[in-house]
N, C-alpha and C. Protein backbone atom coordinates (compact mmCIF):
# COMPACT_ATOMS: atom_id res chain seq x y z
N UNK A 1 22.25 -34.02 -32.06
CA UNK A 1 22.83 -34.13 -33.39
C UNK A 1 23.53 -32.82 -33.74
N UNK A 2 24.85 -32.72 -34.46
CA UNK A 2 25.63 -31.79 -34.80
C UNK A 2 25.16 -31.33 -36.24
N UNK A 3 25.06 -29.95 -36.17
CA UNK A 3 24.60 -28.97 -37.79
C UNK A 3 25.63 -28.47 -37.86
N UNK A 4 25.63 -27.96 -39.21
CA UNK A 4 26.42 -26.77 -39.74
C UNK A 4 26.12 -26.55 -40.73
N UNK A 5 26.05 -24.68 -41.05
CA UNK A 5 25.86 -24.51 -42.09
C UNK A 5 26.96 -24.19 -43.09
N UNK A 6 26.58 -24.42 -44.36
CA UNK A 6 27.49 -24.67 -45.50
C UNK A 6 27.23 -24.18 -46.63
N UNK A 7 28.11 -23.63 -48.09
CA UNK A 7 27.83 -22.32 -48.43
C UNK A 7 27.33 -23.00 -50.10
N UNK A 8 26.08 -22.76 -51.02
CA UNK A 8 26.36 -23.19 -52.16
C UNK A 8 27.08 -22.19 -53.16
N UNK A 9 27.69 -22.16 -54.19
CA UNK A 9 28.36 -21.02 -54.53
C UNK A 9 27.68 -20.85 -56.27
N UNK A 10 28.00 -19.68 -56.76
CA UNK A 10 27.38 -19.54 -58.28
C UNK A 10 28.18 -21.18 -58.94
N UNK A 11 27.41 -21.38 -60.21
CA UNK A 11 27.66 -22.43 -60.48
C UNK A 11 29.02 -22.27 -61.55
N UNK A 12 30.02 -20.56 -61.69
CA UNK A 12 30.74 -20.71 -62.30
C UNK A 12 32.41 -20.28 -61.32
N UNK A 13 32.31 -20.32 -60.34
CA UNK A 13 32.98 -20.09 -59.58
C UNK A 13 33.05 -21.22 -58.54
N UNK A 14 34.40 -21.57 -57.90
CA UNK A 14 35.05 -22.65 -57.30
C UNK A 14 35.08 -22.03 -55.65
N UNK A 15 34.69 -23.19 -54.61
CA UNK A 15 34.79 -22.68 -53.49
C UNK A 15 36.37 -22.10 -52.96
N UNK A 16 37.37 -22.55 -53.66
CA UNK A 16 38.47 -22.21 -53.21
C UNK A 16 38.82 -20.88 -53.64
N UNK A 17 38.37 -20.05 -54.61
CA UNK A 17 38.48 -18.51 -54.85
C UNK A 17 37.99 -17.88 -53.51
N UNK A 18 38.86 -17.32 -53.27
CA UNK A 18 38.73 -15.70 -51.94
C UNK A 18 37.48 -14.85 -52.20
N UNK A 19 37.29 -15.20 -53.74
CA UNK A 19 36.02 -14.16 -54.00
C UNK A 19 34.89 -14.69 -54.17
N UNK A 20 34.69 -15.94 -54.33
CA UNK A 20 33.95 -17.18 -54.47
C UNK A 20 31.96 -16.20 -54.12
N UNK A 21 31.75 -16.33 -55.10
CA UNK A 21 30.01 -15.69 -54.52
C UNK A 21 29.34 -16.50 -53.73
N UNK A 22 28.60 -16.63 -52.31
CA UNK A 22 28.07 -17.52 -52.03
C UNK A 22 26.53 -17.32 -52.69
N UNK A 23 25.69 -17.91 -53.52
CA UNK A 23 24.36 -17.60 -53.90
C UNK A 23 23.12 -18.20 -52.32
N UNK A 24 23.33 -19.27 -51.33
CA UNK A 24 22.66 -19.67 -51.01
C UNK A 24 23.41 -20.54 -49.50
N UNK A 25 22.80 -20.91 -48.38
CA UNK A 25 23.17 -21.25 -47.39
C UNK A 25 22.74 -22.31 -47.03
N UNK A 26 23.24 -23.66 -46.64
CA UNK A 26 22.37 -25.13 -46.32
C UNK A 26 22.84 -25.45 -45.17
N UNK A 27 22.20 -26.11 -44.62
CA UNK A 27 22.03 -27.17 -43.28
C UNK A 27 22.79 -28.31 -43.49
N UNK A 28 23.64 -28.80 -42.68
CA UNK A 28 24.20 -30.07 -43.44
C UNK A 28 24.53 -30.44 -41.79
N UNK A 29 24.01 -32.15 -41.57
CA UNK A 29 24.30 -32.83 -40.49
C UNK A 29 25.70 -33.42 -39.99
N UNK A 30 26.05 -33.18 -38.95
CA UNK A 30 27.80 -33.48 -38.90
C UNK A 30 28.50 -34.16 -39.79
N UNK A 31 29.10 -32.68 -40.11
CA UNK A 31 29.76 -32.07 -40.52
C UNK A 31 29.97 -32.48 -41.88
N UNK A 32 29.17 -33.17 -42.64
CA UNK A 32 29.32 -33.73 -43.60
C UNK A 32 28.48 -32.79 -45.42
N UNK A 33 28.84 -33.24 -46.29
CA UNK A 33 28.37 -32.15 -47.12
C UNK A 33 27.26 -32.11 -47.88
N UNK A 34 26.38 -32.95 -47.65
CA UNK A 34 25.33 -33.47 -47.99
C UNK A 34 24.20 -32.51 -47.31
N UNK A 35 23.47 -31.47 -47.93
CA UNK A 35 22.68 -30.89 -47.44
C UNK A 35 21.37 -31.65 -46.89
N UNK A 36 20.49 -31.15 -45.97
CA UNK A 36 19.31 -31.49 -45.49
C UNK A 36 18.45 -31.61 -46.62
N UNK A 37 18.66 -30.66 -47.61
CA UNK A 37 17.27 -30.86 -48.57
C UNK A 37 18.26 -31.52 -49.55
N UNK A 38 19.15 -32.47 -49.57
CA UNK A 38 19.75 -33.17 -50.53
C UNK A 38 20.70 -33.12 -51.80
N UNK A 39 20.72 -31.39 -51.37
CA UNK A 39 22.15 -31.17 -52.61
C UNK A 39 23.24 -31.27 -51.92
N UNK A 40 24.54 -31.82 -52.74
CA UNK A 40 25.62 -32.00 -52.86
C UNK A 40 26.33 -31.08 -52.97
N UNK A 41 27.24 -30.54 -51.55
CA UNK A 41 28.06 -29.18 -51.55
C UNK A 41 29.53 -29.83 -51.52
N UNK A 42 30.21 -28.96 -51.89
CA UNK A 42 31.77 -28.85 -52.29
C UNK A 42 32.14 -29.38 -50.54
N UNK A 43 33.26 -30.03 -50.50
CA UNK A 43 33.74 -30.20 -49.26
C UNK A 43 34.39 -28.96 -49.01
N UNK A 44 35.08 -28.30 -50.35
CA UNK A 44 35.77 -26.87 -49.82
C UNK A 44 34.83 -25.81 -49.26
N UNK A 45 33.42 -26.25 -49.69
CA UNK A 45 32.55 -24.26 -48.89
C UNK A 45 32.99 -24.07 -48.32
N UNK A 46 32.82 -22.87 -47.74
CA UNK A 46 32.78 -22.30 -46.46
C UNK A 46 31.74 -22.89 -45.30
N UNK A 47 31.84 -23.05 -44.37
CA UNK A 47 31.52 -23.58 -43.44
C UNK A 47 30.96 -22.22 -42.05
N UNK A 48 29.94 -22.11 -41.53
CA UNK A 48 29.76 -21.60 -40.39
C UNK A 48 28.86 -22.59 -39.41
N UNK A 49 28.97 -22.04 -37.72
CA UNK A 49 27.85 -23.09 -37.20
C UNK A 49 26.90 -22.51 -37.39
N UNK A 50 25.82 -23.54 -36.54
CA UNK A 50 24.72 -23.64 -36.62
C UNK A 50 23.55 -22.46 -36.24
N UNK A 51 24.55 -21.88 -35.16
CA UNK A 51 24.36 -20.89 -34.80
C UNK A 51 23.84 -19.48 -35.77
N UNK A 52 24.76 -19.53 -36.18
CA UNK A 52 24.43 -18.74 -37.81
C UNK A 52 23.51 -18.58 -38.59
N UNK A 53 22.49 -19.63 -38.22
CA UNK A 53 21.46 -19.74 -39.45
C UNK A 53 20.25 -18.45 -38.78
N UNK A 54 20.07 -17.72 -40.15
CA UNK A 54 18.85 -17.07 -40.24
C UNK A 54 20.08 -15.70 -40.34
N UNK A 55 21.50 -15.58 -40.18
CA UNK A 55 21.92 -14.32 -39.75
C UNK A 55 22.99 -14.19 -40.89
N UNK A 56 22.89 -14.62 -41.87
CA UNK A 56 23.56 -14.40 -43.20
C UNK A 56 23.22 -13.16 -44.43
N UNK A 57 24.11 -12.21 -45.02
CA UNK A 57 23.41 -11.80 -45.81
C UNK A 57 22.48 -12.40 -47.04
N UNK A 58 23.05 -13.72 -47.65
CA UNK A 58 22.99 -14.76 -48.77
C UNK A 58 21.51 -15.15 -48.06
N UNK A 59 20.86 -15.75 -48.60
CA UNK A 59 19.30 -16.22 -48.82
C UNK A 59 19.96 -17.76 -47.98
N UNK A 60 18.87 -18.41 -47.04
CA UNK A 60 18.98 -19.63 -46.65
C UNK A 60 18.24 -20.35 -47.50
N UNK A 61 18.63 -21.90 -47.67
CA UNK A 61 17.56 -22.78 -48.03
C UNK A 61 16.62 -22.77 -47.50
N UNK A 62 15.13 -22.57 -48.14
CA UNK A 62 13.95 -22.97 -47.64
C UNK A 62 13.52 -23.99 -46.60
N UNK A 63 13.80 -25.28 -47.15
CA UNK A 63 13.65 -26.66 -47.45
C UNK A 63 15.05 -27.20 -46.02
N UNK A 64 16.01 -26.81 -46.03
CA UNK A 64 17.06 -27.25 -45.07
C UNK A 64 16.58 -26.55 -43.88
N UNK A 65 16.08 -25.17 -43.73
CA UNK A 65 15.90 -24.26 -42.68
C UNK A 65 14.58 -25.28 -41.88
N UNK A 66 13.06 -25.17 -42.53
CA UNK A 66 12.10 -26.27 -42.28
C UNK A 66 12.68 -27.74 -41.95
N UNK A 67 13.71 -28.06 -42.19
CA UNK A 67 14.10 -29.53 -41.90
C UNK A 67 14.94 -29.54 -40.40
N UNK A 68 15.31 -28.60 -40.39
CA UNK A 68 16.37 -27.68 -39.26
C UNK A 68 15.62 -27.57 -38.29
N UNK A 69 14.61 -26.86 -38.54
CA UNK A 69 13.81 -26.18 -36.99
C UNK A 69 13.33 -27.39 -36.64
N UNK A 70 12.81 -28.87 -37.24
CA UNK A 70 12.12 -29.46 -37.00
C UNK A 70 12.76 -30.71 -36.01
N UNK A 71 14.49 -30.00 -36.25
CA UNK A 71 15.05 -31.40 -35.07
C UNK A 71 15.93 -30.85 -34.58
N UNK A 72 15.86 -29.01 -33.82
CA UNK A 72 16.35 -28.96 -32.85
C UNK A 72 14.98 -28.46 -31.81
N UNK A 73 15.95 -28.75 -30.57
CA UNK A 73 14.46 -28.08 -29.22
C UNK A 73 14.01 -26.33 -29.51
């Protein structure tokens, strides 16, 4: 199965700003924007792979990270 992680942003700022804050980092199953722990991200976030997770300055989801480890090898 294909991951990626995907960016949530402050709730007064738009993913399409250059300056856009990311507050938080989610798991989301190919490629789609629907996080693992069930929030609804902007199709615009920012996007990194999967690879990425744990190596962000921004805080990961709890809840997506635990859902994450639990369905790759």
């Amino acid at each position: 199965m294909l991951h990626e992680v995907r960016a949530e942003y402050d709730p007064d700022e738009s993913p399409g700003q250059p300056d856009a804050r990311v507050t938080r980092w989610h798991m989301v199953r190919e490629m789609g924007t629907t996080a693992m722990c069930g929030r609804e991200l902007d199709p615009k976030s920012a996007v990194l792979p999967a690879d990425d997770w744990g190596r962000t300055r921004e805080p990961f989801c709890h809840t997506c990270g635990a859902l994450y480890l639990r369905e790759v090898p």
